[in-house]
Protein backbone atom coordinates (compact mmCIF):
# COMPACT_ATOMS: atom_id res chain seq x y z
CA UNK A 1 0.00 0.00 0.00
CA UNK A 2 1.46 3.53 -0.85
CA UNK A 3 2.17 5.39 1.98
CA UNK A 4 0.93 9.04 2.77
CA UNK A 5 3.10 11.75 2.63
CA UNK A 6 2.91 11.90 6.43
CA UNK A 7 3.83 8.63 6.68
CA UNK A 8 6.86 9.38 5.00
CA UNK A 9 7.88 12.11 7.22
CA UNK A 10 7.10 9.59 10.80
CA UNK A 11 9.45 7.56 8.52
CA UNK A 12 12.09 10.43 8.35
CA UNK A 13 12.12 11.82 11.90
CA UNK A 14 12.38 8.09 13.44
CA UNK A 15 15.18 6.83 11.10
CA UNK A 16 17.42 4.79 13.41
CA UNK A 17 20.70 6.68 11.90
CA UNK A 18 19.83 10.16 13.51
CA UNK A 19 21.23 11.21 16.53
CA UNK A 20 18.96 12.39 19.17
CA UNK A 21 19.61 15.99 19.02
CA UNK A 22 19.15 15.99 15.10
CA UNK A 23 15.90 14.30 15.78
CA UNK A 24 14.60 16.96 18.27
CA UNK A 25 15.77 19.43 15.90
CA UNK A 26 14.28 18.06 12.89
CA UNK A 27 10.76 17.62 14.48
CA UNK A 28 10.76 21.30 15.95
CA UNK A 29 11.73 22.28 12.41
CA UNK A 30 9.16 20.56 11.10
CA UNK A 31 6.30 21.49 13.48
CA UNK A 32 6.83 25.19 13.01
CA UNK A 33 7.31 25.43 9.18
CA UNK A 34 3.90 23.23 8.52
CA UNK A 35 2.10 25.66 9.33
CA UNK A 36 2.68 27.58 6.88
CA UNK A 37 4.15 25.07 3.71
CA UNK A 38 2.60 22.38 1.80
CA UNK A 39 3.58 18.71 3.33
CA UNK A 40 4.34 17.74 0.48
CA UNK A 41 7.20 20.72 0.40
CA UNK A 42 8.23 19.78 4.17
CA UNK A 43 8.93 16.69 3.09
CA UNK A 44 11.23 17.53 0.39
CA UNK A 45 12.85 20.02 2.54
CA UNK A 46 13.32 16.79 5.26
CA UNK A 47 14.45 14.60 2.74
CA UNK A 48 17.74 16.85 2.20
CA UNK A 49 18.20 17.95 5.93
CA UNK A 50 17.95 13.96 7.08
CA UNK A 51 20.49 12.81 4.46
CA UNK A 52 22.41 15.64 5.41
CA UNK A 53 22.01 14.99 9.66
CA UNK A 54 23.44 11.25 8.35
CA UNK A 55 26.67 12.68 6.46
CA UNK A 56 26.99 14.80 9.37
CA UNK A 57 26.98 12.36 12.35
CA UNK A 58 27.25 15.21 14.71
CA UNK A 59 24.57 17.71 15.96
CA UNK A 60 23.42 20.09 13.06
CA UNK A 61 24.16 23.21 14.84
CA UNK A 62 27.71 22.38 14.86
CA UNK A 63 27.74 22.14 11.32
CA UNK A 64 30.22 23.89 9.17
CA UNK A 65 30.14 25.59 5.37
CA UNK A 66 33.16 22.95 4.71
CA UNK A 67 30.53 20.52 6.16
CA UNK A 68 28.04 21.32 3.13
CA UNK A 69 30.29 21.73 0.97
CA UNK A 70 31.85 17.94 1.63
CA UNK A 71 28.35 16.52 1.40
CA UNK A 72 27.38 18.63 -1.81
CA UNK A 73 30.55 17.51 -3.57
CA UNK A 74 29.77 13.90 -2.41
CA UNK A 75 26.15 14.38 -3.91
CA UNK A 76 27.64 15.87 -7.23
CA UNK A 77 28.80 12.31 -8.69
CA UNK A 78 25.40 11.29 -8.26
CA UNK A 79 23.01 14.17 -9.00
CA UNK A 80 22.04 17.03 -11.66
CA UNK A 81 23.27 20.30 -11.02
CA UNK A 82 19.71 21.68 -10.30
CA UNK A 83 19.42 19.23 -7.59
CA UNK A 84 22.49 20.34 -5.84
CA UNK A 85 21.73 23.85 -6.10
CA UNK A 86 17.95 22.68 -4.51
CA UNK A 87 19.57 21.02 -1.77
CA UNK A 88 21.73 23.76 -1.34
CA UNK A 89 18.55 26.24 -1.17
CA UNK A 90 16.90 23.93 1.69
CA UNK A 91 20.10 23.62 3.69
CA UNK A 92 20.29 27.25 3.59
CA UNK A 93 16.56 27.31 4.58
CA UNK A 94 16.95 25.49 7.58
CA UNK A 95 19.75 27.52 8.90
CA UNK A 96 17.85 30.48 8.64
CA UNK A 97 14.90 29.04 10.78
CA UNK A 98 17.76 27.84 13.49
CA UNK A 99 18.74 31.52 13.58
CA UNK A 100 15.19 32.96 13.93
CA UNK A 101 13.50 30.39 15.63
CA UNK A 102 16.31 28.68 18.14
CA UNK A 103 18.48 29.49 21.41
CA UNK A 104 21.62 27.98 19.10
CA UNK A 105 24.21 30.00 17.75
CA UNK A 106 25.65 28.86 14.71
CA UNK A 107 27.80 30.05 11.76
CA UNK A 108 25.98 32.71 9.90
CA UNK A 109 27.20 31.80 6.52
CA UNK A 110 25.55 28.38 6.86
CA UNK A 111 22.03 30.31 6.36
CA UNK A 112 23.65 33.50 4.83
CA UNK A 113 26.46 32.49 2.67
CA UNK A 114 28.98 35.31 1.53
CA UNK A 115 28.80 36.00 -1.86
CA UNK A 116 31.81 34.90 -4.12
CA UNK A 117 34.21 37.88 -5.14
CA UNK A 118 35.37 37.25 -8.59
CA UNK A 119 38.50 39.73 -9.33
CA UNK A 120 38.22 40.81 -13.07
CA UNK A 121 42.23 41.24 -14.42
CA UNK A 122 41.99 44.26 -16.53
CA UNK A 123 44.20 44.05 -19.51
CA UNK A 124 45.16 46.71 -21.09
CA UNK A 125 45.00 47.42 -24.99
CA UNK A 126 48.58 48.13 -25.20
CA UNK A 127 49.49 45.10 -23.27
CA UNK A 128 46.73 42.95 -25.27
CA UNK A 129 48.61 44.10 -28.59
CA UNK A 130 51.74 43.33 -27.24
CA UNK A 131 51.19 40.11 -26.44
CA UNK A 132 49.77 39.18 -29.79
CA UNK A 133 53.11 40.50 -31.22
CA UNK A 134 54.48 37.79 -29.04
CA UNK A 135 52.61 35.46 -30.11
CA UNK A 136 53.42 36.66 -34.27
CA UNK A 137 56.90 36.36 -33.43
CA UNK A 138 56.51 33.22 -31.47
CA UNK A 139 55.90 31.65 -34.62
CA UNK A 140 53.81 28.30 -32.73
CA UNK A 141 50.02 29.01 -34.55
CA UNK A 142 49.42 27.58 -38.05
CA UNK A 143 50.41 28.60 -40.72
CA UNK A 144 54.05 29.39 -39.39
CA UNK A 145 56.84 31.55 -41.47
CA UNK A 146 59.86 29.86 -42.96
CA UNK A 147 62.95 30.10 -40.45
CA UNK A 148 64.29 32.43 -42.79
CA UNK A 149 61.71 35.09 -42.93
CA UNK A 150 60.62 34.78 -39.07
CA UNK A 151 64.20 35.82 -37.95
CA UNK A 152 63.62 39.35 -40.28
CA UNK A 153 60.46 39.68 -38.79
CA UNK A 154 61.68 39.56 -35.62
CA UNK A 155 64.71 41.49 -36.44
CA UNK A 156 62.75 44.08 -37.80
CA UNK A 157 60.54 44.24 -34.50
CA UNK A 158 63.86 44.59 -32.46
CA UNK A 159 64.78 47.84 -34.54
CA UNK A 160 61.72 49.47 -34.56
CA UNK A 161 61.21 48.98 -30.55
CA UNK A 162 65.05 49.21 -29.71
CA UNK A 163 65.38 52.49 -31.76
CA UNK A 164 62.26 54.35 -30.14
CA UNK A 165 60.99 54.26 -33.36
CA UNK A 166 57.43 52.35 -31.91
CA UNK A 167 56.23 54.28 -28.91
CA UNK A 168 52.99 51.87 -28.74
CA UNK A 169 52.12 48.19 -30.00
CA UNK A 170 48.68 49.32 -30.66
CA UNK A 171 49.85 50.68 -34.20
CA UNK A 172 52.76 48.34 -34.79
CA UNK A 173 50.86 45.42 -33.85
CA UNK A 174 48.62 45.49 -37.33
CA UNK A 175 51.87 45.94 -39.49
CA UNK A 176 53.67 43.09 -37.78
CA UNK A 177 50.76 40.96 -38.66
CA UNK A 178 50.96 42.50 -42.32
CA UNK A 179 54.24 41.46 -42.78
CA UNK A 180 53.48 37.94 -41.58
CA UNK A 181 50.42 37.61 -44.29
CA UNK A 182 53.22 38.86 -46.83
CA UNK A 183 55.97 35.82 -45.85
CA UNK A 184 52.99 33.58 -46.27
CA UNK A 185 52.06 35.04 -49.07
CA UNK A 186 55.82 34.29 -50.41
CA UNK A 187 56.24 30.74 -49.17
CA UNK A 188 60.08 29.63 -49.55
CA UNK A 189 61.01 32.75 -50.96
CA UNK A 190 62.76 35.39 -48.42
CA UNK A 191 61.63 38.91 -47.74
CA UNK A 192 65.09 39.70 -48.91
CA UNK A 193 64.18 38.33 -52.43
CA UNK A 194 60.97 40.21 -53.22
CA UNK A 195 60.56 42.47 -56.11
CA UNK A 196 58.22 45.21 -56.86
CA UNK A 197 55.75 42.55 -58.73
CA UNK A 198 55.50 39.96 -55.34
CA UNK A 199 53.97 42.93 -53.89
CA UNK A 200 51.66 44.18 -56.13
CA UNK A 201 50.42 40.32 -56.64
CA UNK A 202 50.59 40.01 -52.90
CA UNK A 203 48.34 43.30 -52.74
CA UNK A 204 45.68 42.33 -55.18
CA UNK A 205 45.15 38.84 -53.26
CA UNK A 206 44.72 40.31 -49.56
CA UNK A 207 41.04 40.17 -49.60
CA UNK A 208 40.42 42.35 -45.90
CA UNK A 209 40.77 46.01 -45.87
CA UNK A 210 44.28 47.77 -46.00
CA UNK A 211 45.79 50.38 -44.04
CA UNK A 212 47.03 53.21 -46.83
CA UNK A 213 50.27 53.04 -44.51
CA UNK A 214 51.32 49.21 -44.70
CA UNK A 215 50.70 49.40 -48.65
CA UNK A 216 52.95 52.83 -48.57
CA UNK A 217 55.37 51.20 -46.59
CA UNK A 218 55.57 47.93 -48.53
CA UNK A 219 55.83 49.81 -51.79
């Protein structure tokens, strides 16, 4: 025969694993918050707070935030996400009551958990383009320059920064990458070897807008 949702909870506050003290707890709990919640949610909310009392093994106002977060982690192999985050939710719940409704002083973060402070690293344009010179010059992303041409590149970035003649990568960071498209464009042949026509035929192939500036300085 099915049993009745108050059945289930007799079932709940009697289980043989709870310590006495959880027990008393969990029935005072339960007492005050049916009057004003559905069984049906009370017994959801003691589902969670019994399995919990179980992992616990110790009275429930000496419970930590390292304490939930142990049992939530063990949960996590064997539950959704959603249902984590609802056990979380009732765990909170019950804290909260402790605090309004108890003599027991517990850890306020178990009912009124700090919020997370996530420290955005603000990077800098200069330093963004500078690193994606790096990277250029690195020569490790696909399609990479022969050996030949990557050592002018990079000799030409040492000049230009060594002789003051770059005061920001914002600028030089587009003409690097020009140059790059330009060995690619050449394959085996060195920058050293181009003529007036690998340009133009270079030129008329680029298919994304060109700075005025990189053609001038090309030509």
């Amino acid at each position: 025969m099915k049993k009745t949702n108050e059945e289930k909870l007799s079932l709940l506050l009697n289980d043989e694993r709870l310590l006495s003290e959880q027990r008393e707890l969990l029935i005072q709990w339960q007492q005050h918050i049916r009057k004003c919640t559905e069984l049906s949610k009370v017994l959801e909310r003691a589902y969670t707070i019994t399995e919990f009392s179980i992992f616990l093994r110790r009275p429930l106002n000496e419970a930590t935030t390292k304490d939930i977060q142990t049992f939530l982690q063990q949960k996590s192999s064997n539950v959704k996400e959603t249902t984590i985050k609802n056990y979380k939710f009732r765990l909170q719940g019950f804290y909260r009551w402790i605090i309004k409704h108890t003599k027991y002083k517990i850890d306020e973060e178990l009912a009124y958990p700090k919020p997370i402070v996530v420290t955005k690293i603000e990077v800098s344009r200069e330093e963004m383009c500078k690193q994606r010179v790096k990277k250029i010059l690195d020569n490790k992303q696909k399609p990479k320059l022969n050996d030949t041409n990557l050592q002018t590149l990079n000799d030409y970035h040492n000049y230009k920064i060594t002789s003051g003649k770059v005061e920001s990568y914002t600028g030089f960071v587009g003409k690097v990458y020009f140059l790059k498209r330009l060995g690619l464009f050449l394959g085996e042949k060195n920058y050293k070897e181009v003529k007036r026509e690998d340009i133009q035929n270079f030129l008329s192939n680029v298919q994304s807008k060109i700075n005025v500036s990189y053609k001038a300085h090309l030509l």
